[in-house]
N, C-alpha and C. Protein backbone atom coordinates (compact mmCIF):
# COMPACT_ATOMS: atom_id res chain seq x y z
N UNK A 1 27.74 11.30 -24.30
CA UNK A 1 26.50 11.24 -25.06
C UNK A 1 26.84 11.44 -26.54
N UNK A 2 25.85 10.77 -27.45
CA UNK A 2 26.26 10.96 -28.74
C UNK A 2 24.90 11.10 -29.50
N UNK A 3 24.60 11.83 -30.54
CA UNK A 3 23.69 12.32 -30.78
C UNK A 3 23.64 12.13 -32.79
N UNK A 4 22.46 11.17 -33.18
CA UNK A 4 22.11 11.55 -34.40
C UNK A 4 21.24 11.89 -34.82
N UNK A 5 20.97 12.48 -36.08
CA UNK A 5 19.83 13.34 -36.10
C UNK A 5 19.90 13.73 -37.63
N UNK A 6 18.67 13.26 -38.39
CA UNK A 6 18.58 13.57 -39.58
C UNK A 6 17.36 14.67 -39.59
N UNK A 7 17.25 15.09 -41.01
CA UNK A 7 15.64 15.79 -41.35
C UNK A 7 15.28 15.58 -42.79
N UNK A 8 14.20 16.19 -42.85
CA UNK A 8 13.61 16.08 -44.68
C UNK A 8 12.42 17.07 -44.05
N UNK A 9 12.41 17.56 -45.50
CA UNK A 9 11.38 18.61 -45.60
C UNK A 9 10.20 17.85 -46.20
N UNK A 10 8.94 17.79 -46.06
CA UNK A 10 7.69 17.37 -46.17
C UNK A 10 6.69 18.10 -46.58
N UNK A 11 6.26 18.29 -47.81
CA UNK A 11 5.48 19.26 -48.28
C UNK A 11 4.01 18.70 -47.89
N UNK A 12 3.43 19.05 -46.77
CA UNK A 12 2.29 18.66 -46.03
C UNK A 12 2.04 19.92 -45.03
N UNK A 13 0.81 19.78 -44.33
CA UNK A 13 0.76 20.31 -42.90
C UNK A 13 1.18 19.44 -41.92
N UNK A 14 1.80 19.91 -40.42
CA UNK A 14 2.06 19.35 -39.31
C UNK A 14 0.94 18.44 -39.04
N UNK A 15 -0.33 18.31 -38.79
CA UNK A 15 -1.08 17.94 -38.23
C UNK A 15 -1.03 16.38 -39.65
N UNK A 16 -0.90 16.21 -40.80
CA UNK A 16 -1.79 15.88 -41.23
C UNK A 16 0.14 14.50 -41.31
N UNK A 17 1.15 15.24 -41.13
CA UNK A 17 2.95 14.32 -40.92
C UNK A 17 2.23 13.88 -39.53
N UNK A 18 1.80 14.66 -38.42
CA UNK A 18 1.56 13.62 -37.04
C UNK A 18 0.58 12.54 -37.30
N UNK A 19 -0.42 13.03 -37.84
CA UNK A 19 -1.47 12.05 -37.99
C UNK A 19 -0.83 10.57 -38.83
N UNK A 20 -0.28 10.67 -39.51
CA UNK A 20 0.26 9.31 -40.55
C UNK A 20 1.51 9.17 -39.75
N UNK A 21 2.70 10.00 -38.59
CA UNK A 21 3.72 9.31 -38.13
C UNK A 21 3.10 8.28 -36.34
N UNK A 22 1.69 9.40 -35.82
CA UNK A 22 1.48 8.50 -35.02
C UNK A 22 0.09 6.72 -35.24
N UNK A 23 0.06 6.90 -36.50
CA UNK A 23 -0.95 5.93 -37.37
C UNK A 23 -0.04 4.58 -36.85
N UNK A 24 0.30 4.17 -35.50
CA UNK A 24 1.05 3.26 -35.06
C UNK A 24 0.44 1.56 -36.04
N UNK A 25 -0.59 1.31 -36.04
CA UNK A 25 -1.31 0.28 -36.83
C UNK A 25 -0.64 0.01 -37.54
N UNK A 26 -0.25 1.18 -38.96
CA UNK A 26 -0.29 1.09 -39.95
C UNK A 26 1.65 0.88 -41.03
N UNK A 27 2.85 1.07 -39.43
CA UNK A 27 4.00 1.21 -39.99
C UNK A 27 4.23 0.22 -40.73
N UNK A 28 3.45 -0.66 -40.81
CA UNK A 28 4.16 -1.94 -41.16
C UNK A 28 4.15 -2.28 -42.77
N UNK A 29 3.33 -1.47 -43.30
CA UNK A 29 2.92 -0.92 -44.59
C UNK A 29 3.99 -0.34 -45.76
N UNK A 30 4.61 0.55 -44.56
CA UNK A 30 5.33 1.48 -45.12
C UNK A 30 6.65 1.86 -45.00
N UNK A 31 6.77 1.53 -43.47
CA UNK A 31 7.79 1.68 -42.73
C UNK A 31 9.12 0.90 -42.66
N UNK A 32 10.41 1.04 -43.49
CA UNK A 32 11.15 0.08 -44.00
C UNK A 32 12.27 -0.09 -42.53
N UNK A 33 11.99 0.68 -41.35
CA UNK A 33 12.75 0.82 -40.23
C UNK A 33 12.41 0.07 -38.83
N UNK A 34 11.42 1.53 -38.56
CA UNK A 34 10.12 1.00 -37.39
C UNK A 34 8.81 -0.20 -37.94
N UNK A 35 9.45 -1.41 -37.83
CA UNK A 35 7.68 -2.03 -38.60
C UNK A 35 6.92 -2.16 -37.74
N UNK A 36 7.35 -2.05 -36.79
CA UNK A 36 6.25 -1.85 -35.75
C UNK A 36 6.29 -1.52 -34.38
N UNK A 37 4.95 -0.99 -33.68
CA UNK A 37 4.74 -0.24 -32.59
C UNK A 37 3.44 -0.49 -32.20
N UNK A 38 3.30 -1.28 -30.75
CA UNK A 38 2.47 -1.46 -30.09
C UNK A 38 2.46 -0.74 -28.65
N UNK A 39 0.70 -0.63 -28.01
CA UNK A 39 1.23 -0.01 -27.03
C UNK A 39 0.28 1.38 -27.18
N UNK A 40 -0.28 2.59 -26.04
CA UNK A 40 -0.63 3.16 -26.08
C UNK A 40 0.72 4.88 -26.22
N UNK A 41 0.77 5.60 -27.40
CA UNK A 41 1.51 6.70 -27.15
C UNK A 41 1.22 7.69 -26.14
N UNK A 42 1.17 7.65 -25.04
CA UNK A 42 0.90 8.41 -24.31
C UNK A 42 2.00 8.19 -23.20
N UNK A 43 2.12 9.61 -22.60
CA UNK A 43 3.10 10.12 -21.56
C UNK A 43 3.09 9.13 -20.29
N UNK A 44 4.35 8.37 -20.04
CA UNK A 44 4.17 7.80 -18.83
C UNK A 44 4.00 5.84 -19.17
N UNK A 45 3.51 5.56 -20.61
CA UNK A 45 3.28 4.00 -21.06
C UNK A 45 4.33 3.86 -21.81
N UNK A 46 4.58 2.15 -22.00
CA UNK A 46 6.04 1.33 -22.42
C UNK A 46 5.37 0.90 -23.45
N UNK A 47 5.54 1.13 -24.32
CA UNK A 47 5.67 1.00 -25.76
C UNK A 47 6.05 -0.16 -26.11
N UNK A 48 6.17 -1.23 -26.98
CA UNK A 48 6.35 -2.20 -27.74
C UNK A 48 7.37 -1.65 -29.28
N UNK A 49 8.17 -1.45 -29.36
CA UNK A 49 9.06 -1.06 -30.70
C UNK A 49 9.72 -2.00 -31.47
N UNK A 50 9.54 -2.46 -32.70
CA UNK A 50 9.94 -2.89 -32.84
C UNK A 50 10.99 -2.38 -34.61
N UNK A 51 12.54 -2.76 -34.39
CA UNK A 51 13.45 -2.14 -35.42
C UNK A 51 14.02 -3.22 -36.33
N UNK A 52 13.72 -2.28 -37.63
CA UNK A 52 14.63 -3.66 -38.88
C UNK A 52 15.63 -2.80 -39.55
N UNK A 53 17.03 -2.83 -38.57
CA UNK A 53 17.98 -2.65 -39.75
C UNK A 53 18.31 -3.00 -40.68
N UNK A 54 18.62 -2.21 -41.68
CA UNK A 54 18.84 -2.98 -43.27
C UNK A 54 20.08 -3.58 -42.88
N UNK A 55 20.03 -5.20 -43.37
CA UNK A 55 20.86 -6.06 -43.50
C UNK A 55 21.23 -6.96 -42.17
N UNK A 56 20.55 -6.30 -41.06
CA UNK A 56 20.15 -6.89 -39.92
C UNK A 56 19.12 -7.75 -39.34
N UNK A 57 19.48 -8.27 -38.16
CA UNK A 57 17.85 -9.21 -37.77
C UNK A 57 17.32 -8.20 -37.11
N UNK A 58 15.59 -8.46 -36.72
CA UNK A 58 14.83 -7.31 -36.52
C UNK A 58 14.97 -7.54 -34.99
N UNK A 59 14.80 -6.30 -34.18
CA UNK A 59 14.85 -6.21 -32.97
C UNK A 59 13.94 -5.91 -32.04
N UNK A 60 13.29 -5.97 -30.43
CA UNK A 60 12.22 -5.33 -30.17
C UNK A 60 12.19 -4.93 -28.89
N UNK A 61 12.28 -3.48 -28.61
CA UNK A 61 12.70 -3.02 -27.34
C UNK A 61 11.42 -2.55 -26.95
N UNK A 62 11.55 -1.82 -25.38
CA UNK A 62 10.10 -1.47 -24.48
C UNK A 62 10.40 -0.14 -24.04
N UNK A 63 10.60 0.77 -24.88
CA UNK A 63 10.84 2.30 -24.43
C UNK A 63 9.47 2.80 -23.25
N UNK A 64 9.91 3.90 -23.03
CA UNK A 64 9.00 4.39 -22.14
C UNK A 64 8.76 6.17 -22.85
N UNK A 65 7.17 6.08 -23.14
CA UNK A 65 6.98 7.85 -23.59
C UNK A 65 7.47 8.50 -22.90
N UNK A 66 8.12 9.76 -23.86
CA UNK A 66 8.39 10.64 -22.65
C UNK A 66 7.85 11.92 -23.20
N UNK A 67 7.13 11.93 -24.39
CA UNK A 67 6.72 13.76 -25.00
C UNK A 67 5.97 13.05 -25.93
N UNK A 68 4.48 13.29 -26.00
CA UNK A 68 3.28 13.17 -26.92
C UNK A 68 3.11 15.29 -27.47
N UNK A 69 3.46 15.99 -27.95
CA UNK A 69 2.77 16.90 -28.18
C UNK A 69 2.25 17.18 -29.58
N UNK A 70 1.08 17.04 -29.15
CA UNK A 70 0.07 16.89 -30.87
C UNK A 70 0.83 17.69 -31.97
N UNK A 71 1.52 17.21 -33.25
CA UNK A 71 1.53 18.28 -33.87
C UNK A 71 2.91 18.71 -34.23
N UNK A 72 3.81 17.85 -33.20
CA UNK A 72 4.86 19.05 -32.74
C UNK A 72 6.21 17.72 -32.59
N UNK A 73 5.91 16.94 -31.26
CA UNK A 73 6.72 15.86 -31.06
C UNK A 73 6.56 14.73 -29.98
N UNK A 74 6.95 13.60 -30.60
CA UNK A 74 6.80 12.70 -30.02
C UNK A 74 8.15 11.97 -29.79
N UNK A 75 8.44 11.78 -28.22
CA UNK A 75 9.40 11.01 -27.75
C UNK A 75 9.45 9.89 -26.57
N UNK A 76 10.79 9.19 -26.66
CA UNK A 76 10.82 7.77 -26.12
C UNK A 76 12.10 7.74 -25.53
N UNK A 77 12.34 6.47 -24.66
CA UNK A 77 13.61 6.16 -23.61
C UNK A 77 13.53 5.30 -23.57
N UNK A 78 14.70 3.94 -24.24
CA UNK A 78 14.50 3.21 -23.69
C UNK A 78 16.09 2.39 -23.50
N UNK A 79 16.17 1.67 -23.29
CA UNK A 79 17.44 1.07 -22.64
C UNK A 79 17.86 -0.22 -22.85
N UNK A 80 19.42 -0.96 -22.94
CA UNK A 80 19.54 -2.00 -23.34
C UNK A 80 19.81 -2.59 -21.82
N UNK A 81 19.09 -3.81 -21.37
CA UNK A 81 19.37 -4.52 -20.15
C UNK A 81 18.63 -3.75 -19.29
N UNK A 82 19.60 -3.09 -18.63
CA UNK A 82 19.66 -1.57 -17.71
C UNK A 82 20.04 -0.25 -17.85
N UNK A 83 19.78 0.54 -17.18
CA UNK A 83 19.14 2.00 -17.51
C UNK A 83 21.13 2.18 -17.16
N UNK A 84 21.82 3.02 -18.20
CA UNK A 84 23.16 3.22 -18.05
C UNK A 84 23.96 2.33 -19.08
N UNK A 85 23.34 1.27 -19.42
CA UNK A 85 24.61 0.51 -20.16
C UNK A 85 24.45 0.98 -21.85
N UNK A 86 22.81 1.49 -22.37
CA UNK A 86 23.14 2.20 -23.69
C UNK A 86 21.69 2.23 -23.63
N UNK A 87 21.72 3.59 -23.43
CA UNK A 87 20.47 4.38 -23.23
C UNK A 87 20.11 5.02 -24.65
N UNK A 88 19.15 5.38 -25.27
CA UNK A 88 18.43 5.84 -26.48
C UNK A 88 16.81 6.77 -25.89
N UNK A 89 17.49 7.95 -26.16
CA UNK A 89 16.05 9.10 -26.52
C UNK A 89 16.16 9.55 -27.93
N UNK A 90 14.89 8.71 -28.26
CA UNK A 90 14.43 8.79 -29.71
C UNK A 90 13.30 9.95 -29.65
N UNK A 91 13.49 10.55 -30.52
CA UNK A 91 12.52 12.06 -31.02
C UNK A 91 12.27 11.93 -32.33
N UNK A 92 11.33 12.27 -32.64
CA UNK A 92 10.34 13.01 -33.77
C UNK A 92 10.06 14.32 -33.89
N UNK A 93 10.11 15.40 -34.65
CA UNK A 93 9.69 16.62 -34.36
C UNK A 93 9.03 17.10 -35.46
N UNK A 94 8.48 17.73 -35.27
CA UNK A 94 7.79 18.39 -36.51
C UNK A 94 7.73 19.73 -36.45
N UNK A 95 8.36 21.16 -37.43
CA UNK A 95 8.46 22.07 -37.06
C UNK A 95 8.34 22.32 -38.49
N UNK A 96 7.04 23.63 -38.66
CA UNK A 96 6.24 23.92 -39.70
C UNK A 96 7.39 24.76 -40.29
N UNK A 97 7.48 25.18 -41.57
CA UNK A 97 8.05 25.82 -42.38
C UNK A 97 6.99 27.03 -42.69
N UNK A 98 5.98 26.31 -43.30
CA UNK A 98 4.66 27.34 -43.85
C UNK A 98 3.86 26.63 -43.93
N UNK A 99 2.42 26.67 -44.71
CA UNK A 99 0.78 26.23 -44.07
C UNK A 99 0.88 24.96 -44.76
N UNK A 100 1.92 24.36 -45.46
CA UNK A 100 1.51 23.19 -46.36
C UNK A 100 3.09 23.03 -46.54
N UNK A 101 4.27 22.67 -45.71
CA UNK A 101 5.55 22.41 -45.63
C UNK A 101 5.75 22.04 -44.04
N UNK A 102 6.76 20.95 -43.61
CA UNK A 102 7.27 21.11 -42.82
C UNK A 102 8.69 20.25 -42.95
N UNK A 103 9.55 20.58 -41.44
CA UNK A 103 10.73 20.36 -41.02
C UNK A 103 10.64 18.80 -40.66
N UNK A 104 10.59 17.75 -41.64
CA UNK A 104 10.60 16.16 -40.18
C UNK A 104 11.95 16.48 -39.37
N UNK A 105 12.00 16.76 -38.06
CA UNK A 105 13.41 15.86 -37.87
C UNK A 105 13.85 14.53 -37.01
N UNK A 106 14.21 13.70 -36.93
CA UNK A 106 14.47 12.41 -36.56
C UNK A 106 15.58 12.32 -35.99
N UNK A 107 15.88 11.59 -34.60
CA UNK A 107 17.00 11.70 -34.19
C UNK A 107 16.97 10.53 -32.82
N UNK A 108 18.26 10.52 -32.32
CA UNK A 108 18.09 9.68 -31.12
C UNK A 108 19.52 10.36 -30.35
N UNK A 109 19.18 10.54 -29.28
CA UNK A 109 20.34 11.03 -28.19
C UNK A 109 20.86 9.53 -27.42
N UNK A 110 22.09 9.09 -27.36
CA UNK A 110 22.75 8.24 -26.88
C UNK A 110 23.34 8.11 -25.65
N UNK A 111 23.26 7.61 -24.99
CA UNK A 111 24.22 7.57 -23.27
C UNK A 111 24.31 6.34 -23.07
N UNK A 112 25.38 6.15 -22.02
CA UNK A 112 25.82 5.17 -21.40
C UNK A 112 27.38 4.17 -21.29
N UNK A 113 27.35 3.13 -20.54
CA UNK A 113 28.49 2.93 -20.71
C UNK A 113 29.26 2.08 -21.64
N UNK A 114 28.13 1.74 -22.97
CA UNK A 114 28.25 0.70 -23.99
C UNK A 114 28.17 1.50 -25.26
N UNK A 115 28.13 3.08 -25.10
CA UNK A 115 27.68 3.93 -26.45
C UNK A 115 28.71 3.23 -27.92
N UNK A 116 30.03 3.65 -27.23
CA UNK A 116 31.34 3.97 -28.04
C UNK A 116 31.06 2.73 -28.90
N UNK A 117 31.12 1.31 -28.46
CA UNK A 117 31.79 0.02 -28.62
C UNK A 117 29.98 -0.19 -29.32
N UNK A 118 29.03 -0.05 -29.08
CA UNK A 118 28.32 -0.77 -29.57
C UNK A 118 27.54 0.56 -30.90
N UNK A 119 27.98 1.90 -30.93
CA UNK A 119 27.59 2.11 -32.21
C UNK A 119 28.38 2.33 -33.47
N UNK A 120 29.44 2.22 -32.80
CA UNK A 120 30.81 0.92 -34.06
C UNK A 120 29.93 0.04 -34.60
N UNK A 121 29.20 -0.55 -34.40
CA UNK A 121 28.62 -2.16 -34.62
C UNK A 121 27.19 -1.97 -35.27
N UNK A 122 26.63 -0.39 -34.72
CA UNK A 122 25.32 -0.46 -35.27
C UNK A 122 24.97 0.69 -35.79
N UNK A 123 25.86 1.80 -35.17
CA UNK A 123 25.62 3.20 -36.07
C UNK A 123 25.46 3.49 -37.04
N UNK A 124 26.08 2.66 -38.00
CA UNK A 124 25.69 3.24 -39.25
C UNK A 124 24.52 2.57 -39.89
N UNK A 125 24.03 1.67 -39.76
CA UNK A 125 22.83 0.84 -39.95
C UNK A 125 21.58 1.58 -39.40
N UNK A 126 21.85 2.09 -38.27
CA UNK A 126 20.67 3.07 -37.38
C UNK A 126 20.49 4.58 -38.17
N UNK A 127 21.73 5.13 -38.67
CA UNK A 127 21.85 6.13 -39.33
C UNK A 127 21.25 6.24 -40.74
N UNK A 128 21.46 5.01 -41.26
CA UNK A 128 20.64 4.14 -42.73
C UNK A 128 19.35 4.24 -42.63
N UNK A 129 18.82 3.68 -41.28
CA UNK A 129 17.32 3.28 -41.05
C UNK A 129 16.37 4.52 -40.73
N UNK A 130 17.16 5.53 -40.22
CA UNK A 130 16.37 7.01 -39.92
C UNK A 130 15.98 7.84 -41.25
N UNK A 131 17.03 7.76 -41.80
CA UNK A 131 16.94 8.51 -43.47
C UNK A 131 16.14 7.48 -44.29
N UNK A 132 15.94 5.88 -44.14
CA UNK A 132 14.87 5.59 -45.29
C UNK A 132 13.30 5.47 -44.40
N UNK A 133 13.58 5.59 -43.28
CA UNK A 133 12.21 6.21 -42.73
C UNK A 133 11.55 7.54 -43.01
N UNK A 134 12.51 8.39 -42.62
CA UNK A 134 12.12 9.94 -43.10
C UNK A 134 11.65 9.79 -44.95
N UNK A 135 12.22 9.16 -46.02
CA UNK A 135 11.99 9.17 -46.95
C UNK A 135 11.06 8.53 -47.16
N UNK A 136 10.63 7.35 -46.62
CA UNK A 136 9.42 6.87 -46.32
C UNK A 136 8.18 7.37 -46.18
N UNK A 137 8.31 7.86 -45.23
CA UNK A 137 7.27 9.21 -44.49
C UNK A 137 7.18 10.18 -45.63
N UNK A 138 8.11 10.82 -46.02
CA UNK A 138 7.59 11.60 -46.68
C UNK A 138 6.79 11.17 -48.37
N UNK A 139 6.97 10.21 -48.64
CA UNK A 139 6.40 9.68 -50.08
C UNK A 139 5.20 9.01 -49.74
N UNK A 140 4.79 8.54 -48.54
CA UNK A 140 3.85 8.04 -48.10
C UNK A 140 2.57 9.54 -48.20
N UNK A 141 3.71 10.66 -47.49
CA UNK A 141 2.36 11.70 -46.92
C UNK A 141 2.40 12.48 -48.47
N UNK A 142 3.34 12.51 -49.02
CA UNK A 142 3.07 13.25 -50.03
C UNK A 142 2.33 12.52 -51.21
N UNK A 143 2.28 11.24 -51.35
CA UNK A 143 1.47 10.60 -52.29
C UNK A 143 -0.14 10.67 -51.83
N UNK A 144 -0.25 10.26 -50.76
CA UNK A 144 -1.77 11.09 -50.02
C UNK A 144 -2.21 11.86 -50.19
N UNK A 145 -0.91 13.44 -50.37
CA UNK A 145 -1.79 14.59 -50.52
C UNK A 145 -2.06 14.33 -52.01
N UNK A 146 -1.74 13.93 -53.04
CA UNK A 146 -2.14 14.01 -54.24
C UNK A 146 -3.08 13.45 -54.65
N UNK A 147 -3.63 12.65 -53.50
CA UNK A 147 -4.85 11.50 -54.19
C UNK A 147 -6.37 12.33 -54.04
């Protein structure tokens, strides 16, 4: 298993980073990574995802929810082909600092038997795309709070 995982601090409340990270409608606006996400977020439904690596063609996989918690985190599973050949649990978390700060952190846990050989090829592009999302997110929520 291989594991990446960025963060940024977000001078907001939790509730107000979930509300604009689960605003699924609206990534396409803002979102220079995820442009889009169709599909109900809820525990147990396959999602529609769709990814634009910088300098890449855009891609569109069918994860499956696996953690809606208001506030807190939202996660996904989903798989290339079949379940084993390069598996991805993507997380969101949100973990408050104080009443008007929080922790984003962003990450994806890796498995399978295609990890090694295929994030040679895409890791660092995926690693690119998490950090100008998180920076995203946060200029998005922090330009909001100022308006």
């Amino acid at each position: 298993m291989q594991n990446y995982e960025t963060e940024i601090i977000i001078n907001s409340s939790a509730k107000t980073v979930w509300n604009i990270l689960m605003d699924h409608e609206n990534y396409g606006q803002w979102n220079p990574f995820i442009t889009e996400i169709k599909g109900l977020a809820k525990e147990g439904e396959t999602l529609e995802v769709t990814l634009q690596p910088k300098g890449s063609k855009a891609m569109t996989m069918k994860p499956k929810v696996l953690t809606v918690n208001a506030n807190k985190e939202f996660k996904w599973l989903g798989n290339l082909f079949i379940k084993g050949l390069f598996d991805g649990e993507h997380y969101f978390k949100i973990e408050p600092i104080g009443e008007d700060q929080v922790k984003f952190i962003h990450g994806e846990n890796f498995s399978g038997l295609l990890v090694k050989p295929l994030l040679k090829l895409v890791g660092k592009s995926t690693l690119e795309g998490f950090i100008a999302m998180n920076k995203a997110l946060k200029d998005k929520i922090e330009e909001f709070e100022k308006a």
